[in-house]
Protein backbone atom coordinates (compact mmCIF):
# COMPACT_ATOMS: atom_id res chain seq x y z
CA UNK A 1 18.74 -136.28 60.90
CA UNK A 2 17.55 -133.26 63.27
CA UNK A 3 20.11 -131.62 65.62
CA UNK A 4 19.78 -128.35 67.44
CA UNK A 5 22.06 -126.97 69.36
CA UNK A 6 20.61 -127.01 72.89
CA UNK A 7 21.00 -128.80 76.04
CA UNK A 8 16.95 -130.01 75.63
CA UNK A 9 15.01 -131.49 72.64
CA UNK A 10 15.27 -134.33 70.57
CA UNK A 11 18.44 -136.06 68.91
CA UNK A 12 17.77 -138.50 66.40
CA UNK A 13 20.87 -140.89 64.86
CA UNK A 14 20.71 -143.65 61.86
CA UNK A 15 22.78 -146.35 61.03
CA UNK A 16 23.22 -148.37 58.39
CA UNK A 17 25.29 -151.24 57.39
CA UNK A 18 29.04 -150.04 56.44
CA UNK A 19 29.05 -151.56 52.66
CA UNK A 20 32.81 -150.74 52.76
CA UNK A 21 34.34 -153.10 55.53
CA UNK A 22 31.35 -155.63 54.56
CA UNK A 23 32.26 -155.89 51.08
CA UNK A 24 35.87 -155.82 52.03
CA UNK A 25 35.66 -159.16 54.79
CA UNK A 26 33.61 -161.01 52.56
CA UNK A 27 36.48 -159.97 49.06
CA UNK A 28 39.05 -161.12 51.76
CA UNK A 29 37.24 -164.47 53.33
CA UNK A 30 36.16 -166.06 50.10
CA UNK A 31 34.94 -169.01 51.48
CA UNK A 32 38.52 -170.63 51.77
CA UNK A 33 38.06 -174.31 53.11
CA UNK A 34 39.96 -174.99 56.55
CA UNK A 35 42.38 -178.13 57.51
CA UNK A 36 43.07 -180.69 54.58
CA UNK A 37 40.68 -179.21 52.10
CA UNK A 38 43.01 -175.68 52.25
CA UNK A 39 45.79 -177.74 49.81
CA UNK A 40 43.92 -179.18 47.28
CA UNK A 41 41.64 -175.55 46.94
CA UNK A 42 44.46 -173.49 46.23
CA UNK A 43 46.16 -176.18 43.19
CA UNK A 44 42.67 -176.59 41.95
CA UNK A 45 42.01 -172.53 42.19
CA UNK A 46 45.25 -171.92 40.51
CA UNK A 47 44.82 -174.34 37.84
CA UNK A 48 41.78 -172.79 36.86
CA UNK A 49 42.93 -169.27 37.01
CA UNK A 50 45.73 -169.89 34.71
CA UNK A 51 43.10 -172.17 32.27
CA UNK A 52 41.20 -168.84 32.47
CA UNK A 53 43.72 -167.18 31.66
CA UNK A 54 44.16 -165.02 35.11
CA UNK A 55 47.25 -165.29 35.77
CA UNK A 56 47.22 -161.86 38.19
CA UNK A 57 44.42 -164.08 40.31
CA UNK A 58 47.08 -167.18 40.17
CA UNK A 59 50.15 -165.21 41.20
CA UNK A 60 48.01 -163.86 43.97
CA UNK A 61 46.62 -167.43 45.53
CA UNK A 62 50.36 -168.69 44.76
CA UNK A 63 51.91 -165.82 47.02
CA UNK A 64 48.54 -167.33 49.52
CA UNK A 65 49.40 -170.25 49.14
CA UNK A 66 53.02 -169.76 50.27
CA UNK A 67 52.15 -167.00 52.94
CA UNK A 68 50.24 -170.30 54.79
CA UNK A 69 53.03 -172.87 54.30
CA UNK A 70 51.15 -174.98 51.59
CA UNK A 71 54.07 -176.76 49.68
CA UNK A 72 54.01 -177.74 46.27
CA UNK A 73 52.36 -174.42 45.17
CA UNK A 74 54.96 -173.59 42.52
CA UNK A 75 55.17 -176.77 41.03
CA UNK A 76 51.08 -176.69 40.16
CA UNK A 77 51.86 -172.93 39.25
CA UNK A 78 54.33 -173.51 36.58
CA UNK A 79 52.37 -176.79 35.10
CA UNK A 80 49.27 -174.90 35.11
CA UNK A 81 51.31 -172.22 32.83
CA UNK A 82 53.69 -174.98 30.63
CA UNK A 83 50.11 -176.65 29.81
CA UNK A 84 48.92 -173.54 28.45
């Protein structure tokens, strides 16, 4: 960039993509499925967290899960785990 401090010349300004706030939508979004779909995503997602062992990604999509009203949560939750 060139600046000079007068009231005449030329003022030249770049912008680029904030990597930031993109990367933190897109972390946030993850492609969750709207309507019907939104129940069976989060038991299958925390099934296979806990088979993966991840629980810390399980507790977090079971505290999701429970944030949008999606009932029977805990139950897959704790069968996930007892299957383990």
């Amino acid at each position: 960039p060139l600046a000079k401090h007068s009231p005449l010349g030329q003022f030249r300004f770049s912008v680029s993509a904030n990597d930031i706030v993109n990367t933190k939508i897109v972390a946030k979004n993850d492609n969750i499925p709207q309507g019907t779909d939104l129940t069976s995503y989060y038991y299958s997602s925390i099934e296979a967290a806990v088979a993966a062992n991840d629980i810390p990604k399980a507790l977090t999509l079971l505290d999701e899960a429970k944030e949008l009203g999606i009932e029977g949560a805990q139950q897959v939750f704790v069968k996930a785990v007892n299957r383990k």
